[in-house]
N, C-alpha and C. Protein backbone atom coordinates (compact mmCIF):
# COMPACT_ATOMS: atom_id res chain seq x y z
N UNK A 1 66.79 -59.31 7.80
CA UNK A 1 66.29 -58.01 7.40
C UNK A 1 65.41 -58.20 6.15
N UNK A 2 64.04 -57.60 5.98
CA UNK A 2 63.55 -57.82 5.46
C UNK A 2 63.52 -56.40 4.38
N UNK A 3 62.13 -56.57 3.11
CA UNK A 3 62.63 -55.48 2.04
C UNK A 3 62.43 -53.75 2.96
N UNK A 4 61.43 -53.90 3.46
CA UNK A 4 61.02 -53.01 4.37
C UNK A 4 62.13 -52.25 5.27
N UNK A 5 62.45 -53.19 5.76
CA UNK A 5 63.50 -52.68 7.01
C UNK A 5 64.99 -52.06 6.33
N UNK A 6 65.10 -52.74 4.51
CA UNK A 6 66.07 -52.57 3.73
C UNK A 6 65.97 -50.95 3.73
N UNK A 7 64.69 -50.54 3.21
CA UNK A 7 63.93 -49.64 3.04
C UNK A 7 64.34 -48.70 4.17
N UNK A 8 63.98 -48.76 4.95
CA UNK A 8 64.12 -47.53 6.08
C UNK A 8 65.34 -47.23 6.23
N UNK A 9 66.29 -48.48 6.65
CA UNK A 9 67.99 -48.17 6.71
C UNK A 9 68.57 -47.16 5.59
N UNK A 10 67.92 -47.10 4.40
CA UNK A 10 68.14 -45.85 3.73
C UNK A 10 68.04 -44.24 4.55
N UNK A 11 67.67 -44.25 4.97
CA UNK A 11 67.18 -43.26 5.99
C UNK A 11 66.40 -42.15 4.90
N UNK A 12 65.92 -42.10 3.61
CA UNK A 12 64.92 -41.34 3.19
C UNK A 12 63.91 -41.53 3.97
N UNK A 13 63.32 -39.98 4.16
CA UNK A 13 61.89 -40.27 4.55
C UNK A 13 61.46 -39.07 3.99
N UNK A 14 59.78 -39.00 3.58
CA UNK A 14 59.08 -37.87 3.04
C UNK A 14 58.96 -37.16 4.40
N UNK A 15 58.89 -35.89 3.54
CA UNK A 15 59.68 -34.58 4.24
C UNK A 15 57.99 -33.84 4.87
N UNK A 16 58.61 -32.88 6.16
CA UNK A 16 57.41 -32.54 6.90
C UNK A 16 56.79 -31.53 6.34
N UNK A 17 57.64 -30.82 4.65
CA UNK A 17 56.67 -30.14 4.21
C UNK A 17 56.12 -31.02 2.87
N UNK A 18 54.84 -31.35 3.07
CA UNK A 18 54.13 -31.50 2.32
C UNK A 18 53.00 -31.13 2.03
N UNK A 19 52.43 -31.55 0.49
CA UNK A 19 51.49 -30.89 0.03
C UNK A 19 50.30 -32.27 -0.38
N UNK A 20 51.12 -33.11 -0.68
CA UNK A 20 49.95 -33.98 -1.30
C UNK A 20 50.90 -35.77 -0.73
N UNK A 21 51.80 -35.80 -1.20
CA UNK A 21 52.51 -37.37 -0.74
C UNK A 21 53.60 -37.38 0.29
N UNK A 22 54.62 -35.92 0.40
CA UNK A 22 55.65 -35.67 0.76
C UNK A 22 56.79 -36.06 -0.11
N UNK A 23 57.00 -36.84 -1.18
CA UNK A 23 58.04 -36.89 -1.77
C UNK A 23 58.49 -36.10 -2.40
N UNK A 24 58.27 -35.07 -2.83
CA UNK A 24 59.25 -33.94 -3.35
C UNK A 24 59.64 -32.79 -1.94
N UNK A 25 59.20 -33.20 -0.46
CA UNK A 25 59.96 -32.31 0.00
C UNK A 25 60.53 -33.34 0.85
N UNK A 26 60.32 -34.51 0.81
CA UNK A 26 61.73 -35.42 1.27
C UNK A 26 62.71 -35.43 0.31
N UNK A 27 62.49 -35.26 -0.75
CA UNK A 27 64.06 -35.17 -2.15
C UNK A 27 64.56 -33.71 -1.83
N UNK A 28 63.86 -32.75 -1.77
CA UNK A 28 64.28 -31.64 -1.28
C UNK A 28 65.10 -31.35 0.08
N UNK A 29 64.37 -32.50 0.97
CA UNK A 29 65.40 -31.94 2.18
C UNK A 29 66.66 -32.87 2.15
N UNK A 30 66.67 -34.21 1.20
CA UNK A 30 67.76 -34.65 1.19
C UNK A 30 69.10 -34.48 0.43
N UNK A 31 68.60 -33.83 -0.77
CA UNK A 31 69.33 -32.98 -1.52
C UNK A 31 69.81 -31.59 -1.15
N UNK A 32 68.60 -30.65 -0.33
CA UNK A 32 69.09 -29.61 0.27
C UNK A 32 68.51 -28.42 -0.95
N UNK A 33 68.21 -29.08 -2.33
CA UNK A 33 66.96 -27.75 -2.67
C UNK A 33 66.00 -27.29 -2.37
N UNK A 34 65.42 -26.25 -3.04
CA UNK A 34 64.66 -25.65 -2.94
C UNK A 34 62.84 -26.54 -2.58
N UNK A 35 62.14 -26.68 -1.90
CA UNK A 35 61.02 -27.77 -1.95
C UNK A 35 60.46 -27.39 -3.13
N UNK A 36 60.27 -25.66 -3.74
CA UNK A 36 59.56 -25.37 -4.60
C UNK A 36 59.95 -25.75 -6.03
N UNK A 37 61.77 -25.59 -6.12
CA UNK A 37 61.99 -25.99 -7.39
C UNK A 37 61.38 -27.98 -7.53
N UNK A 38 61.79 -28.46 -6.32
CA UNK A 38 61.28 -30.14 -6.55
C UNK A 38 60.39 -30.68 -7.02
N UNK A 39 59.15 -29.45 -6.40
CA UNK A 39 58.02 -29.96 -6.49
C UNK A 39 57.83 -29.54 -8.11
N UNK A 40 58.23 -28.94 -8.60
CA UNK A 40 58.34 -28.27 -10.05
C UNK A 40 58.84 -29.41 -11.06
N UNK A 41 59.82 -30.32 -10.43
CA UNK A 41 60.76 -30.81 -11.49
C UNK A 41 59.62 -32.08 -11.49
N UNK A 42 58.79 -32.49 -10.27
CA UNK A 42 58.42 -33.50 -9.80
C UNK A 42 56.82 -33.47 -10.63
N UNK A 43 56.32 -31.91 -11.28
CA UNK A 43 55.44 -32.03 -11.82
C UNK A 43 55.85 -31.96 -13.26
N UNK A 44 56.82 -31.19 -13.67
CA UNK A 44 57.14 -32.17 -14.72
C UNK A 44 57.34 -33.23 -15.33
N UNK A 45 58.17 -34.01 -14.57
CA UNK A 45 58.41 -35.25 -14.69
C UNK A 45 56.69 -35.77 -15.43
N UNK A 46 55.78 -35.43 -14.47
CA UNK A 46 54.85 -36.24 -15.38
C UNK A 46 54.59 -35.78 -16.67
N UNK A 47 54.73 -35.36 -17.47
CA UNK A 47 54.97 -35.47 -18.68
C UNK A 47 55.41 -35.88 -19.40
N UNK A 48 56.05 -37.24 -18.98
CA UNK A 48 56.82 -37.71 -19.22
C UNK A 48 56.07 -39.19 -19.49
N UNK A 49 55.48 -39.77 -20.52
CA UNK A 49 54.68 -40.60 -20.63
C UNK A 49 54.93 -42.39 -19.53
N UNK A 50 53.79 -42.51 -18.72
CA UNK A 50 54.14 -43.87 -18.02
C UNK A 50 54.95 -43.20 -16.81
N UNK A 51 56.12 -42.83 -16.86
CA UNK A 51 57.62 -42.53 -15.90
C UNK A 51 57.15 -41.93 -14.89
N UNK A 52 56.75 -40.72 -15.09
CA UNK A 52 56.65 -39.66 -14.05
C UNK A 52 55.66 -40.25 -13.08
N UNK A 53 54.39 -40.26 -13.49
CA UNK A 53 53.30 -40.80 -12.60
C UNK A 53 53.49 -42.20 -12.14
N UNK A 54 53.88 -43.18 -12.96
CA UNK A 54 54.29 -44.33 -12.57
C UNK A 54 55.36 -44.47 -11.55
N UNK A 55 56.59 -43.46 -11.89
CA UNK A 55 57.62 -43.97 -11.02
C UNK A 55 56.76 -42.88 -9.45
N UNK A 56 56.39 -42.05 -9.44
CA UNK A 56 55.77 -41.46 -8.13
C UNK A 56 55.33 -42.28 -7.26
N UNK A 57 54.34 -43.15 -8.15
CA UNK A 57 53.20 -43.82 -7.32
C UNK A 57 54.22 -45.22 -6.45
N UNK A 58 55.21 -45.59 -7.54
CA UNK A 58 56.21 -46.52 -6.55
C UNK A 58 56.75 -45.70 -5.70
N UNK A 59 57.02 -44.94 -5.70
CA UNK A 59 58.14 -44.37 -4.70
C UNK A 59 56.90 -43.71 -3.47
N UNK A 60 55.75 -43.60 -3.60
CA UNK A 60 54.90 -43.22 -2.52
C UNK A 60 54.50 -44.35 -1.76
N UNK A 61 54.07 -45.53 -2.63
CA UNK A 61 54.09 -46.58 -1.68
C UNK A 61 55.27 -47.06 -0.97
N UNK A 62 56.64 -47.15 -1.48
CA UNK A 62 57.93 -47.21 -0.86
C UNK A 62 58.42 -46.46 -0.11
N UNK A 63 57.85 -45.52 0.69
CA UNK A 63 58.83 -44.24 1.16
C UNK A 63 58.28 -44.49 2.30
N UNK A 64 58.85 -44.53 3.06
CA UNK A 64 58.62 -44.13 5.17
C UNK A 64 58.33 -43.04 4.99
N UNK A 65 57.11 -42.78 5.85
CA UNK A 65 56.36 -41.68 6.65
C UNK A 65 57.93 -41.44 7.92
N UNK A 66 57.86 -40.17 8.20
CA UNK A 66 58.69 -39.77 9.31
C UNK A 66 58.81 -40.50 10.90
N UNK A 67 57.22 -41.72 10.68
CA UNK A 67 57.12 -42.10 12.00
C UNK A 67 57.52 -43.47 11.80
N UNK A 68 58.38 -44.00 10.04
CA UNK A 68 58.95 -45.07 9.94
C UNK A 68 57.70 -46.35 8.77
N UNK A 69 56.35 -45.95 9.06
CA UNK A 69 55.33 -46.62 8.69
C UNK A 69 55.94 -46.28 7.03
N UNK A 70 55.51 -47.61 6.22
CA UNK A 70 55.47 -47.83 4.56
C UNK A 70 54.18 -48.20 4.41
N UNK A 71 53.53 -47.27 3.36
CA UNK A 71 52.25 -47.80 2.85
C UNK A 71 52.18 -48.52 2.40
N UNK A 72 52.64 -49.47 1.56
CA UNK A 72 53.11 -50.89 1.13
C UNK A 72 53.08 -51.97 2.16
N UNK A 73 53.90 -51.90 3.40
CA UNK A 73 54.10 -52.60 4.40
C UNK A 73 52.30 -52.45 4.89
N UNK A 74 51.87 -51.77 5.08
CA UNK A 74 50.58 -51.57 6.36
C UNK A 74 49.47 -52.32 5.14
N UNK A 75 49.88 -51.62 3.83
CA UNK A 75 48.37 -52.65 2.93
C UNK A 75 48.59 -54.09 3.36
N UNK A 76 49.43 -54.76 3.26
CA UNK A 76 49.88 -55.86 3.47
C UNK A 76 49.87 -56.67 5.08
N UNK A 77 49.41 -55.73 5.82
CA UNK A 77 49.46 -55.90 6.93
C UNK A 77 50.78 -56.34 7.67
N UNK A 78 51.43 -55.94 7.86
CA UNK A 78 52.37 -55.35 8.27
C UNK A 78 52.93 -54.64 9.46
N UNK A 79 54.01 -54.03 9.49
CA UNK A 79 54.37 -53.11 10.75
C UNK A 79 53.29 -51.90 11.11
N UNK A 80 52.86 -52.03 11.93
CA UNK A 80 51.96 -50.60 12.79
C UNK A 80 52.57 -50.17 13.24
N UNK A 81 52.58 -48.70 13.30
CA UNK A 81 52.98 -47.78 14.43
C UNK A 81 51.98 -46.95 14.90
């Protein structure tokens, strides 16, 4: 098993409501809040010097699309779906 496949067995995936990456309504549907409060906490967060935007941009390249694909994995050439 590789980091990827580590990756998916999590079973997070960005969520089908999205606006711009899907990660605040995949935290939302896995938590079960509100998408609106997420996306709120999720634009705060950047204010947060380095953290917020930094930790996003990892977690957007790390996160499965719903059809399993990692943007990380496909730059790299990688798994297609």
């Amino acid at each position: 098993m590789n980091l990827f496949d580590s990756i998916r067995s999590i079973g997070f995936r960005r969520g089908p409501e999205r606006m711009v990456g899907g990660i605040a309504g995949g935290i939302a549907r896995a938590s079960g809040l509100n998408v609106w409060l997420v996306r709120l906490l999720v634009l705060l967060s950047f204010l947060l010097p380095v953290f917020g935007v930094g930790a996003y941009i990892v977690v957007w390249v790390l996160t499965p699309w719903v059809d399993d694909s990692i943007p990380l994995e496909q730059f790299f050439g990688g798994r297609k779906q």
